[in-house]
PDB file of N, CA and C in Angstrom:
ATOM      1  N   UNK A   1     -13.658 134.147  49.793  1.00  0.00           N
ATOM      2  CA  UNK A   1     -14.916 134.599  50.341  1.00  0.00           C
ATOM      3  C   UNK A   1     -15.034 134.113  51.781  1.00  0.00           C
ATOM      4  N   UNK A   2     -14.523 135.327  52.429  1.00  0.00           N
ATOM      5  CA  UNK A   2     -15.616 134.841  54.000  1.00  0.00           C
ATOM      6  C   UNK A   2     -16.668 134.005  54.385  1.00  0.00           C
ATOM      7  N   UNK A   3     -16.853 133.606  55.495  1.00  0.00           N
ATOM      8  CA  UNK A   3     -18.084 132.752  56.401  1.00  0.00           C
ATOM      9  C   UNK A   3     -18.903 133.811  56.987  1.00  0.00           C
ATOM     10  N   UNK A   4     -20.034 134.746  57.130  1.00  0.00           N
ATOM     11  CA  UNK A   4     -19.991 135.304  58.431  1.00  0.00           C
ATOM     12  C   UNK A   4     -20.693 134.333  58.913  1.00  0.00           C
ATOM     13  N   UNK A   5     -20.776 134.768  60.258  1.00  0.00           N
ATOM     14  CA  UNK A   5     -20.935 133.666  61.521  1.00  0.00           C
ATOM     15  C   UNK A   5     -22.743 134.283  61.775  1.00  0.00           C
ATOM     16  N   UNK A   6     -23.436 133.158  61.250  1.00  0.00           N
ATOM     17  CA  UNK A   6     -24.822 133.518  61.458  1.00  0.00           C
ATOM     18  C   UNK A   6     -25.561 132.534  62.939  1.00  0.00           C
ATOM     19  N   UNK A   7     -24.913 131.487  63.010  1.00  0.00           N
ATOM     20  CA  UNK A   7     -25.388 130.825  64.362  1.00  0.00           C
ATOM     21  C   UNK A   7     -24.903 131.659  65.660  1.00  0.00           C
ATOM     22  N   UNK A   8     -25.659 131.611  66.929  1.00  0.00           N
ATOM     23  CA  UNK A   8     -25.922 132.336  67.833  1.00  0.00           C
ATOM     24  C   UNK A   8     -24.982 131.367  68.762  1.00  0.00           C
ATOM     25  N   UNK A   9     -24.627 130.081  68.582  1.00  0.00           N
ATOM     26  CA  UNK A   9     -23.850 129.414  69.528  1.00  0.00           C
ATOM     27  C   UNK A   9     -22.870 129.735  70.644  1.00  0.00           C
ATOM     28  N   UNK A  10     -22.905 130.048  71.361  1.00  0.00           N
ATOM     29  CA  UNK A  10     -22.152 130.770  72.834  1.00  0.00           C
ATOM     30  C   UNK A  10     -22.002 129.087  73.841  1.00  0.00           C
ATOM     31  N   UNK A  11     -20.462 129.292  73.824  1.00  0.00           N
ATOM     32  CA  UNK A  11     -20.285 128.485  75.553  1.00  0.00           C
ATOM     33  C   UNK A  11     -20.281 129.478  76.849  1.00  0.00           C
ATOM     34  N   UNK A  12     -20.242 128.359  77.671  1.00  0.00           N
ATOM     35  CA  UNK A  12     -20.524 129.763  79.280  1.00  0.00           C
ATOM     36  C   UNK A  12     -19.064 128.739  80.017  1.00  0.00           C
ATOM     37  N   UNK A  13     -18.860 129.305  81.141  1.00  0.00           N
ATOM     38  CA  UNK A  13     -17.853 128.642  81.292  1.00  0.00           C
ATOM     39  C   UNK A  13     -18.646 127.143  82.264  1.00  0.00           C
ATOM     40  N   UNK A  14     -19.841 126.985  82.261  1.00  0.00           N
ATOM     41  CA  UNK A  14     -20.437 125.774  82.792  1.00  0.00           C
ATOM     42  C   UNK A  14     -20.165 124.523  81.721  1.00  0.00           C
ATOM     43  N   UNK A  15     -20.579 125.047  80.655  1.00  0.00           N
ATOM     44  CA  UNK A  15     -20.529 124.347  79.375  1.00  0.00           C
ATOM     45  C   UNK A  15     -19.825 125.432  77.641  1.00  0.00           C
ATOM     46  N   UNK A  16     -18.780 125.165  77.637  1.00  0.00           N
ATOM     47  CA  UNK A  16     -17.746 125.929  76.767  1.00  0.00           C
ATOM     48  C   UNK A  16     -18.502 125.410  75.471  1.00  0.00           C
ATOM     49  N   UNK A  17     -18.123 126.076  74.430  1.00  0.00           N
ATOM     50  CA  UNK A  17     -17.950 125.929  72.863  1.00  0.00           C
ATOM     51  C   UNK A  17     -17.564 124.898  72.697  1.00  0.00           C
ATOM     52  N   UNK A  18     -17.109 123.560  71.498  1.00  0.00           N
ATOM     53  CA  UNK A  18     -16.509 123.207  70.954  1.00  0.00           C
ATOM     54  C   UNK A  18     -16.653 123.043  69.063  1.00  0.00           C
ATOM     55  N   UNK A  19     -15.513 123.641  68.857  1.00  0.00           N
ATOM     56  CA  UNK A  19     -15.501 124.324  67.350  1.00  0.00           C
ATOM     57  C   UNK A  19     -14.839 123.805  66.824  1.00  0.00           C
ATOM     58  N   UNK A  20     -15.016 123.792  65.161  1.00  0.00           N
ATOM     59  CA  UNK A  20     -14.394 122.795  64.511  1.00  0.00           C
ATOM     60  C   UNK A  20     -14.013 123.342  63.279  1.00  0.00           C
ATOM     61  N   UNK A  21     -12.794 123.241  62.783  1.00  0.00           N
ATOM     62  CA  UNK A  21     -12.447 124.302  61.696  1.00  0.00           C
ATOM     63  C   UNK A  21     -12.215 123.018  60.666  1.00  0.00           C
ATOM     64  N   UNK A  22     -12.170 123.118  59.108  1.00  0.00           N
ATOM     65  CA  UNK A  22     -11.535 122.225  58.650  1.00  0.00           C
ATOM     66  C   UNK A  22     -11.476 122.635  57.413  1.00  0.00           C
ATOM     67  N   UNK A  23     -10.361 122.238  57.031  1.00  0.00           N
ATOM     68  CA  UNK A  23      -9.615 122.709  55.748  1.00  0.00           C
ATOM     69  C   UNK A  23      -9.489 122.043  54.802  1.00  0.00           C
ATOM     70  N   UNK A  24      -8.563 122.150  53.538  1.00  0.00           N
ATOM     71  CA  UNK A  24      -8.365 120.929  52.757  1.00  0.00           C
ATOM     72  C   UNK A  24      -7.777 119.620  53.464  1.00  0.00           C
ATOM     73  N   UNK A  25      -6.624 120.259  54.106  1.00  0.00           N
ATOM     74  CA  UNK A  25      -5.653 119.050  54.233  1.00  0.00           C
ATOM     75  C   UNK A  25      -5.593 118.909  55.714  1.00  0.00           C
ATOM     76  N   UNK A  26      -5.810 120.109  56.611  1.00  0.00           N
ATOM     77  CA  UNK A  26      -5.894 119.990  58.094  1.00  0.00           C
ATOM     78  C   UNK A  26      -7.383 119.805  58.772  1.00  0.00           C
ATOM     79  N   UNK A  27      -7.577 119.192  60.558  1.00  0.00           N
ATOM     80  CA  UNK A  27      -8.932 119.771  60.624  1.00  0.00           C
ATOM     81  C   UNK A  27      -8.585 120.587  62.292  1.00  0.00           C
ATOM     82  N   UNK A  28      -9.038 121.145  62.648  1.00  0.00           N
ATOM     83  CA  UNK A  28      -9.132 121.743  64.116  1.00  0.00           C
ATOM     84  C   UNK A  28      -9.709 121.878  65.085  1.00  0.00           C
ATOM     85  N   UNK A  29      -9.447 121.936  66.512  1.00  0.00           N
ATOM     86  CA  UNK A  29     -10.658 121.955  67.039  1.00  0.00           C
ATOM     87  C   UNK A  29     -10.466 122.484  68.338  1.00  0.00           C
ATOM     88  N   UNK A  30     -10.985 123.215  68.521  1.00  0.00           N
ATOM     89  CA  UNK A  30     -10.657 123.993  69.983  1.00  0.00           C
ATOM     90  C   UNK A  30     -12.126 124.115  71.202  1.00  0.00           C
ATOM     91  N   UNK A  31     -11.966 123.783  72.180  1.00  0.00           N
ATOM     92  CA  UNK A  31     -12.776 124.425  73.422  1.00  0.00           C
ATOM     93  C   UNK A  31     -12.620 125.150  73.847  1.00  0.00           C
ATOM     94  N   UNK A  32     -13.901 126.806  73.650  1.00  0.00           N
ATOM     95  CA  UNK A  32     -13.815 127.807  73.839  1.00  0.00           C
ATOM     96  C   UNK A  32     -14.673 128.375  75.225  1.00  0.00           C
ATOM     97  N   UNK A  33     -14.458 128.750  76.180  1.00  0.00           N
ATOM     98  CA  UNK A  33     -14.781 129.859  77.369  1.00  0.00           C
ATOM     99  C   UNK A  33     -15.562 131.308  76.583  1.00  0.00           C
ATOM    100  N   UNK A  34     -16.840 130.953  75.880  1.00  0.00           N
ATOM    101  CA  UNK A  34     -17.000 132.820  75.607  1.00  0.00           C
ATOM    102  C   UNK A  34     -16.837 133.945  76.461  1.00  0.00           C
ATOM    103  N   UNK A  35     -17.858 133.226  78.031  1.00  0.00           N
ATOM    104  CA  UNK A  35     -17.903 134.088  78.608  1.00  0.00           C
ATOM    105  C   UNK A  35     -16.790 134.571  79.081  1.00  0.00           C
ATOM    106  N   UNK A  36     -15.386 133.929  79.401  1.00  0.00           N
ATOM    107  CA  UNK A  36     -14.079 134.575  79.951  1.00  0.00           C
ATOM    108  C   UNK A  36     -12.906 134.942  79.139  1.00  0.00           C
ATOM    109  N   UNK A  37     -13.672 134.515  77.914  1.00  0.00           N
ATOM    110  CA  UNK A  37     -13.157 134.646  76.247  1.00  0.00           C
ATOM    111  C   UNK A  37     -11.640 133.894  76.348  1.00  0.00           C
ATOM    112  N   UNK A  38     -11.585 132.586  76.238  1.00  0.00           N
ATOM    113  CA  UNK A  38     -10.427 131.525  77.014  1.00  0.00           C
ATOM    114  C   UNK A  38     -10.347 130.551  76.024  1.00  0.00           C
ATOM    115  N   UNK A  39      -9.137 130.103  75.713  1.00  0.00           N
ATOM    116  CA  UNK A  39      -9.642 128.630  75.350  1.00  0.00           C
ATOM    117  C   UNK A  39      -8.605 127.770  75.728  1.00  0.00           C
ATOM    118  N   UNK A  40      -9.676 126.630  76.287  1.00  0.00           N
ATOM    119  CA  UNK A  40      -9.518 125.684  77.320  1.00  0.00           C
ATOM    120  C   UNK A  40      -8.845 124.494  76.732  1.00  0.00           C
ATOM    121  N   UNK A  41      -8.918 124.117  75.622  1.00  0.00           N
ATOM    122  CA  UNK A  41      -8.182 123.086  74.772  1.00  0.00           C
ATOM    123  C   UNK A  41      -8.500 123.224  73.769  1.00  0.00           C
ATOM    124  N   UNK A  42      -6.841 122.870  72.545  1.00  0.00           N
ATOM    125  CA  UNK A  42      -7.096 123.023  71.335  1.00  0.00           C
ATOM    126  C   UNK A  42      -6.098 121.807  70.618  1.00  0.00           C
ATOM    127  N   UNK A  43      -6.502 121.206  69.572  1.00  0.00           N
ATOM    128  CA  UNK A  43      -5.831 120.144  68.939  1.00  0.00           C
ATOM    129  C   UNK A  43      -5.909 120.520  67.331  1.00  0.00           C
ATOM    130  N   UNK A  44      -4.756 120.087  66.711  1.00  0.00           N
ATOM    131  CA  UNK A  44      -4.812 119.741  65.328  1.00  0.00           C
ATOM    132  C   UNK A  44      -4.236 118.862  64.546  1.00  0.00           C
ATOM    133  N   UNK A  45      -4.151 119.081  63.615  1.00  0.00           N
ATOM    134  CA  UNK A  45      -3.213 117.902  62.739  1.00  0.00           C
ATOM    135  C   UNK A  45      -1.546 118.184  63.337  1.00  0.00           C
ATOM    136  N   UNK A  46      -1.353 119.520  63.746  1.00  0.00           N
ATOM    137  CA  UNK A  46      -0.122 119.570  63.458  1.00  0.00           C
ATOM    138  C   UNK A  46       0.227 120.053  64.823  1.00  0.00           C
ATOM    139  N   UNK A  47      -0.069 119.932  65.970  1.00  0.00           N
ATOM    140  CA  UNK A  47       0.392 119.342  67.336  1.00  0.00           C
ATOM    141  C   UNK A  47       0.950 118.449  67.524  1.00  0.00           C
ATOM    142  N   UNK A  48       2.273 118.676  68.035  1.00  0.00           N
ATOM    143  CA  UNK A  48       3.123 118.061  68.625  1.00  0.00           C
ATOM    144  C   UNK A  48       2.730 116.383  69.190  1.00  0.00           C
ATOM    145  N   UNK A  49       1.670 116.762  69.960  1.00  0.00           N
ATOM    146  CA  UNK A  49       1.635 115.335  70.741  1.00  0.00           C
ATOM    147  C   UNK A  49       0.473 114.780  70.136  1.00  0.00           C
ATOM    148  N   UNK A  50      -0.117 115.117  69.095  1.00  0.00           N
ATOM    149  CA  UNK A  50      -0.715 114.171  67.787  1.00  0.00           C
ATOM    150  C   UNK A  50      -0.318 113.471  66.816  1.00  0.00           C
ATOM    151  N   UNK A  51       1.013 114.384  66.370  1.00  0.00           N
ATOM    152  CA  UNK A  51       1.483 113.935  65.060  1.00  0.00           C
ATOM    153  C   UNK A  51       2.134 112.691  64.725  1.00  0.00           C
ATOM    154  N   UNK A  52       2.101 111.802  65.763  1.00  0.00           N
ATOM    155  CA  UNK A  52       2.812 110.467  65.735  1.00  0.00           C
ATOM    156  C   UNK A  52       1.851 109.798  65.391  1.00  0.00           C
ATOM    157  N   UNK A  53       0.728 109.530  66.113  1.00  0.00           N
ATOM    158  CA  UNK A  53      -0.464 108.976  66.292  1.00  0.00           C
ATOM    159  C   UNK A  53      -1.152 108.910  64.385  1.00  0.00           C
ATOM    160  N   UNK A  54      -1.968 110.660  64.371  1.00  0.00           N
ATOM    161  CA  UNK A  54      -2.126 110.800  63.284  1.00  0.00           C
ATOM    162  C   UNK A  54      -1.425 110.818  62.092  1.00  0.00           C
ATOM    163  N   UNK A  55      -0.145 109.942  61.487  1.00  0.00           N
ATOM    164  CA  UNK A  55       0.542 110.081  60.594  1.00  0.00           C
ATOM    165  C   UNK A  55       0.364 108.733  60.533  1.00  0.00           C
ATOM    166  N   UNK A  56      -0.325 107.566  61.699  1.00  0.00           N
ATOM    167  CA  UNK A  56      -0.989 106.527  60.800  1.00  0.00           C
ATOM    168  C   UNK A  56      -1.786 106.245  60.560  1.00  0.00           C
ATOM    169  N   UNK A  57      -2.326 107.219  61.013  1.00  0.00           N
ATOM    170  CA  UNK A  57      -4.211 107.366  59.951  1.00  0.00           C
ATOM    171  C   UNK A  57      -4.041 106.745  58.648  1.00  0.00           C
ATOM    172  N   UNK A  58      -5.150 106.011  58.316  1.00  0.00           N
ATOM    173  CA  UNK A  58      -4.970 105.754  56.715  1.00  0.00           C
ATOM    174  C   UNK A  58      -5.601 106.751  56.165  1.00  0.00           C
ATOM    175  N   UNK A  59      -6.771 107.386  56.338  1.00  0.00           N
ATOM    176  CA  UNK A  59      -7.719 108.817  55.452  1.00  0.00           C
ATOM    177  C   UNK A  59      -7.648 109.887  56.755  1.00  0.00           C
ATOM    178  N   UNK A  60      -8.235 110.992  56.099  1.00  0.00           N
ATOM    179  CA  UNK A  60      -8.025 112.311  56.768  1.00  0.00           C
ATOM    180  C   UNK A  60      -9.461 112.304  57.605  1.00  0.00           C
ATOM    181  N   UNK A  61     -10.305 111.423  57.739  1.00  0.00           N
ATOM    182  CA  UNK A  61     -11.354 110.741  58.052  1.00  0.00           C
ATOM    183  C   UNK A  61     -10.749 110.063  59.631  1.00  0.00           C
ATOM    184  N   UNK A  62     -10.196 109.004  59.741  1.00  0.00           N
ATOM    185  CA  UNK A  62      -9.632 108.496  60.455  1.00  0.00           C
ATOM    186  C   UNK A  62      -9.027 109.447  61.380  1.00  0.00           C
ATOM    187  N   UNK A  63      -8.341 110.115  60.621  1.00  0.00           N
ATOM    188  CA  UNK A  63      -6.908 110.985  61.362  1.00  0.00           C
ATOM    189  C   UNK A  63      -8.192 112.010  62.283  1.00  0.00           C
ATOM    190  N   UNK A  64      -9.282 112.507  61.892  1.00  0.00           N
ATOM    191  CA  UNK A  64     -10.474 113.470  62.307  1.00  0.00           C
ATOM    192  C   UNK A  64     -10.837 112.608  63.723  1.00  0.00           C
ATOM    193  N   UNK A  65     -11.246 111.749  63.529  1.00  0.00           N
ATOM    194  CA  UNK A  65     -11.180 110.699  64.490  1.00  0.00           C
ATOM    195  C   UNK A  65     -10.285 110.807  65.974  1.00  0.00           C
ATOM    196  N   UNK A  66      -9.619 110.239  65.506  1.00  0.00           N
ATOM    197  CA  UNK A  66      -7.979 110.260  66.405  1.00  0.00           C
ATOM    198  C   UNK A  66      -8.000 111.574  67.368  1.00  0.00           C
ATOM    199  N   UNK A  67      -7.985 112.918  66.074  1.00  0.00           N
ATOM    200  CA  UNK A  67      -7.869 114.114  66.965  1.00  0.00           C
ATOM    201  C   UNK A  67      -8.697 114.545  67.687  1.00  0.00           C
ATOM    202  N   UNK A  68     -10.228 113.941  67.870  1.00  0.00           N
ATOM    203  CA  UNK A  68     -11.359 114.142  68.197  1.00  0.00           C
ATOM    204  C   UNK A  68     -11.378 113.829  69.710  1.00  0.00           C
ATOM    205  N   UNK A  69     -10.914 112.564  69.800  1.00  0.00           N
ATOM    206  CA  UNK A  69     -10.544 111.418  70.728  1.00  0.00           C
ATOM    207  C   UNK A  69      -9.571 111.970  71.943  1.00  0.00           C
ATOM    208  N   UNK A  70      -8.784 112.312  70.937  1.00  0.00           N
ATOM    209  CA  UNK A  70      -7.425 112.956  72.068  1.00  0.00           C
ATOM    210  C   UNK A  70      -8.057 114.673  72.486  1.00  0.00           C
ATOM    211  N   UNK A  71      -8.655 115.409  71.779  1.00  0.00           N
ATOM    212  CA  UNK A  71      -9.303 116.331  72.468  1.00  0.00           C
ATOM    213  C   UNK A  71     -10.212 116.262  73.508  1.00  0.00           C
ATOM    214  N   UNK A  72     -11.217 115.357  73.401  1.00  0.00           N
ATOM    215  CA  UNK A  72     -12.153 115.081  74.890  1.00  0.00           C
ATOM    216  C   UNK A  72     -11.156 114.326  75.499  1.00  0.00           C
ATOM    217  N   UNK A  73     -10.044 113.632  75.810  1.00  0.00           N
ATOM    218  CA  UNK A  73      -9.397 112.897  76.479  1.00  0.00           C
ATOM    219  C   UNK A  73      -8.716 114.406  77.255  1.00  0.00           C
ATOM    220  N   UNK A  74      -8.428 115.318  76.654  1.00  0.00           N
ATOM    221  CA  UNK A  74      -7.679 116.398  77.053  1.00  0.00           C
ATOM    222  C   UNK A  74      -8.582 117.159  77.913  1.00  0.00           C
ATOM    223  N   UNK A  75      -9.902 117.579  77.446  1.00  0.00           N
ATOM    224  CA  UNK A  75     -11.002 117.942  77.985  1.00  0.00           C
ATOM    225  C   UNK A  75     -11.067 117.587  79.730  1.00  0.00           C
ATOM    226  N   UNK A  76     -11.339 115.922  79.724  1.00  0.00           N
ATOM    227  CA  UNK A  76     -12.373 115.715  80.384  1.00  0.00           C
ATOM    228  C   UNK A  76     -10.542 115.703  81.754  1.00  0.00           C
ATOM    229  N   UNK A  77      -9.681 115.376  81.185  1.00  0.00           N
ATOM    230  CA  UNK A  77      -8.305 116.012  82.385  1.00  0.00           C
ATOM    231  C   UNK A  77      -8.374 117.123  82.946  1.00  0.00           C
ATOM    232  N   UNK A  78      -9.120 118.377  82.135  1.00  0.00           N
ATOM    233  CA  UNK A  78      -9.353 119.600  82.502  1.00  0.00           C
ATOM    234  C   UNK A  78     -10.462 119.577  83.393  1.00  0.00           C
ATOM    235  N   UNK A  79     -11.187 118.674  83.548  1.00  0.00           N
ATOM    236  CA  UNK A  79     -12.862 118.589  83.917  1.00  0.00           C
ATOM    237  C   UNK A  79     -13.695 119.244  83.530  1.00  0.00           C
ATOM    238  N   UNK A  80     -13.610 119.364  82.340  1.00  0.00           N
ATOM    239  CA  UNK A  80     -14.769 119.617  81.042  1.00  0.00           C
ATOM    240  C   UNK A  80     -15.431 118.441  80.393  1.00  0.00           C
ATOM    241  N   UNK A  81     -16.679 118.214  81.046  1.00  0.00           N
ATOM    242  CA  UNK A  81     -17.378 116.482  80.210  1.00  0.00           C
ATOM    243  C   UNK A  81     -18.644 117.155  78.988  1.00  0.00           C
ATOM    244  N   UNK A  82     -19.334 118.490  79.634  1.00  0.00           N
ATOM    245  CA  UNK A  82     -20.266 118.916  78.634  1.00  0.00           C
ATOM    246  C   UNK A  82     -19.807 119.840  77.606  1.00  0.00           C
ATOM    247  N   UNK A  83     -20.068 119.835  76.773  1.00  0.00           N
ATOM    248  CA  UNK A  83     -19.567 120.753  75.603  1.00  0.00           C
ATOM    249  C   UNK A  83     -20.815 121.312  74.818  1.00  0.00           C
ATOM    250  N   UNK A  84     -20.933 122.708  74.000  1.00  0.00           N
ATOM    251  CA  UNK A  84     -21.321 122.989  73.002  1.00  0.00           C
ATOM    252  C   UNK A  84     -20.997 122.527  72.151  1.00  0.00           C
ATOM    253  N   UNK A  85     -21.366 121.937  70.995  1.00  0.00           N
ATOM    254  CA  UNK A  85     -20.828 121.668  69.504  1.00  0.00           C
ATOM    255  C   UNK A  85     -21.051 122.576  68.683  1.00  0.00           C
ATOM    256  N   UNK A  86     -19.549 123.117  67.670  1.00  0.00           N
ATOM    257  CA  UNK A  86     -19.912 124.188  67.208  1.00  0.00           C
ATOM    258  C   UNK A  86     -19.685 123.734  65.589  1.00  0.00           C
ATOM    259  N   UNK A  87     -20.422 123.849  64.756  1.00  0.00           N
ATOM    260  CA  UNK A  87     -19.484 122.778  63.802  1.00  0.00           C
ATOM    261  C   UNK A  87     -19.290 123.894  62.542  1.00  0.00           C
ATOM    262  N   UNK A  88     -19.138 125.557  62.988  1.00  0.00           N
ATOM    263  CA  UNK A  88     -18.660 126.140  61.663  1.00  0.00           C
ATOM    264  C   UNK A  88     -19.384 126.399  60.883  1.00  0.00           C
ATOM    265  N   UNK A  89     -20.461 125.893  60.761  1.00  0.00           N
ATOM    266  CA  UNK A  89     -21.331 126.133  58.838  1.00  0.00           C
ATOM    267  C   UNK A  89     -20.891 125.138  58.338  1.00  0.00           C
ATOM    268  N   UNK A  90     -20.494 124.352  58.899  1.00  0.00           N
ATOM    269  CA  UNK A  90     -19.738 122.869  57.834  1.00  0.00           C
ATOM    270  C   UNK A  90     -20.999 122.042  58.522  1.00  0.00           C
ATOM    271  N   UNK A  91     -20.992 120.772  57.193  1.00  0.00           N
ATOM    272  CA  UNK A  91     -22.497 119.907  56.784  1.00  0.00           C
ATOM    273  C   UNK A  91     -21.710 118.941  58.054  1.00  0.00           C
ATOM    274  N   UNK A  92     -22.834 118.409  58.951  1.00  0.00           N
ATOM    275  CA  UNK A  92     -22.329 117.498  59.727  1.00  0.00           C
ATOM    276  C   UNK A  92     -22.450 115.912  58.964  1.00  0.00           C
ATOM    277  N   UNK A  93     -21.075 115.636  58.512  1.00  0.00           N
ATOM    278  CA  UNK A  93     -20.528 114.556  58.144  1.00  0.00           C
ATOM    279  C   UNK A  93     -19.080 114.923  57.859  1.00  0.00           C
ATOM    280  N   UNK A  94     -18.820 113.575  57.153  1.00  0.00           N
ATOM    281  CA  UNK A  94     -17.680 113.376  56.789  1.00  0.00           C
ATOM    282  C   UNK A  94     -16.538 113.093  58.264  1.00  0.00           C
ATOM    283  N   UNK A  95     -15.490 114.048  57.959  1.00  0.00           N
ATOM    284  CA  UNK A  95     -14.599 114.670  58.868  1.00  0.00           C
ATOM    285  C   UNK A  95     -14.826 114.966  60.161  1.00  0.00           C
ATOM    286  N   UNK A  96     -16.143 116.472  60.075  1.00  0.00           N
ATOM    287  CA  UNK A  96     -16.705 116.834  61.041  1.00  0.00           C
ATOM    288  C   UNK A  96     -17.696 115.639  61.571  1.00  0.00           C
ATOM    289  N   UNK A  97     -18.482 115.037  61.374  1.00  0.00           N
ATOM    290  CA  UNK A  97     -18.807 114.274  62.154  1.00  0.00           C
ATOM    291  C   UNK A  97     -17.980 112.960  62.826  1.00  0.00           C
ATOM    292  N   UNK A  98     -16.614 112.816  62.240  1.00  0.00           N
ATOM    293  CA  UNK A  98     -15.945 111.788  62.544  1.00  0.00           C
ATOM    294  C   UNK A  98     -15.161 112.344  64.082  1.00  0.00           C
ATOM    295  N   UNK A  99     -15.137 113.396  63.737  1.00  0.00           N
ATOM    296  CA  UNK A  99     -14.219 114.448  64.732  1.00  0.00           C
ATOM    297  C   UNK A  99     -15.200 114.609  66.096  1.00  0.00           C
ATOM    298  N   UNK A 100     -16.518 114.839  65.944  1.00  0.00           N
ATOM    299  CA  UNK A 100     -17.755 114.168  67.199  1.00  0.00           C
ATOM    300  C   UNK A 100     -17.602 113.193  67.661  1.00  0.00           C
ATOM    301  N   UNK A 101     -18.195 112.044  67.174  1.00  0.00           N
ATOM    302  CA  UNK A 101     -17.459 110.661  67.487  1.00  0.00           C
ATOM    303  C   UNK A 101     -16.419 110.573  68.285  1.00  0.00           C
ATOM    304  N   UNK A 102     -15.336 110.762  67.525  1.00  0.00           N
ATOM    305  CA  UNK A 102     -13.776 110.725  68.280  1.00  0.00           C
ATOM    306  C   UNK A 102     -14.222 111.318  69.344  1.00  0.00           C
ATOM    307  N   UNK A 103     -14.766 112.893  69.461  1.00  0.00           N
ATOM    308  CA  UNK A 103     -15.309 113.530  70.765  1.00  0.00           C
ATOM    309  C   UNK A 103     -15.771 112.951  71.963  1.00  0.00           C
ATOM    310  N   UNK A 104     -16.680 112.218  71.724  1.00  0.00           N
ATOM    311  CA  UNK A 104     -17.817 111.550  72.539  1.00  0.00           C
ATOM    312  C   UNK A 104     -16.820 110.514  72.518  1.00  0.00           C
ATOM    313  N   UNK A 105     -15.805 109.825  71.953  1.00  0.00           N
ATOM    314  CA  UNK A 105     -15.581 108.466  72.502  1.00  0.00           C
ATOM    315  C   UNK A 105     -14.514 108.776  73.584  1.00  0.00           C
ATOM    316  N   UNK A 106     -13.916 110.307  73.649  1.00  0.00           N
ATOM    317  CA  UNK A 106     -12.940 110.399  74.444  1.00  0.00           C
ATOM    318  C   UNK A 106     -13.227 111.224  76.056  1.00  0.00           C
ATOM    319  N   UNK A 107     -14.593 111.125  75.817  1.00  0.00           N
ATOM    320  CA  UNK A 107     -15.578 111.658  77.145  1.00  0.00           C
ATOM    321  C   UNK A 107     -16.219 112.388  77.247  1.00  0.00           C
ATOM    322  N   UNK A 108     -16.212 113.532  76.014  1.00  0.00           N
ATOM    323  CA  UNK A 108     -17.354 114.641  76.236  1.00  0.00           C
ATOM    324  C   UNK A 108     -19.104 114.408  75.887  1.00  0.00           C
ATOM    325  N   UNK A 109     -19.306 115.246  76.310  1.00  0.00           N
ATOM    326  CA  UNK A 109     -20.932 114.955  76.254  1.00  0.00           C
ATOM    327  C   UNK A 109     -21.503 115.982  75.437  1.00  0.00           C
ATOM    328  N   UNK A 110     -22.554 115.571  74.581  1.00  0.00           N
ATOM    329  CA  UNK A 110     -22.751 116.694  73.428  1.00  0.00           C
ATOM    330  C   UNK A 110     -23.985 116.855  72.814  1.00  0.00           C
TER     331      UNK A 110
END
């Protein structure tokens, strides 16, 4: 069963999207450009220049964390500090809120 997408959430390219997908076993997260329909950075479990890092996560909690961290770290290189938060229809906790956190600790503003 599908999601449809009932929130109105739009980035501009002043202040982009940031969206958060999450699965059983993976989570995702990309900064999106609506207006130039772009995206400006994207991280997951299974990126290359994560997977060292996150494989010593102890929970998938942690590891949400980590990737959160290294995405605004990626961000704010791009000079992206403000962000939309987009969090999916997913309940803000757990994962997804660990994945904020990580966000905000790696420079974005939200």
């Amino acid at each position: 069963m599908r999601r449809k997408r009932k929130s109105g959430i739009l980035g501009s390219t002043e202040k982009p999207r940031l969206v958060v997908f999450r699965s059983l076993k993976y989570i995702y997260g990309q900064i999106i450009d609506d207006s130039n329909h772009k995206v400006l950075a994207s991280i997951s479990n299974l990126s290359k220049s994560a997977v060292s890092e996150v494989k010593k996560a102890k929970s998938k909690t942690e590891a949400s964390k980590l990737l959160g961290k290294f995405l605004g770290e990626q961000a704010v290189k791009s000079k992206i500090n403000k962000v939309v938060f987009d969090r999916n229809g997913f309940v803000y906790q757990g994962r997804i809120k660990a994945f904020a956190e990580g966000a905000r600790e790696g420079g974005l503003k939200f």
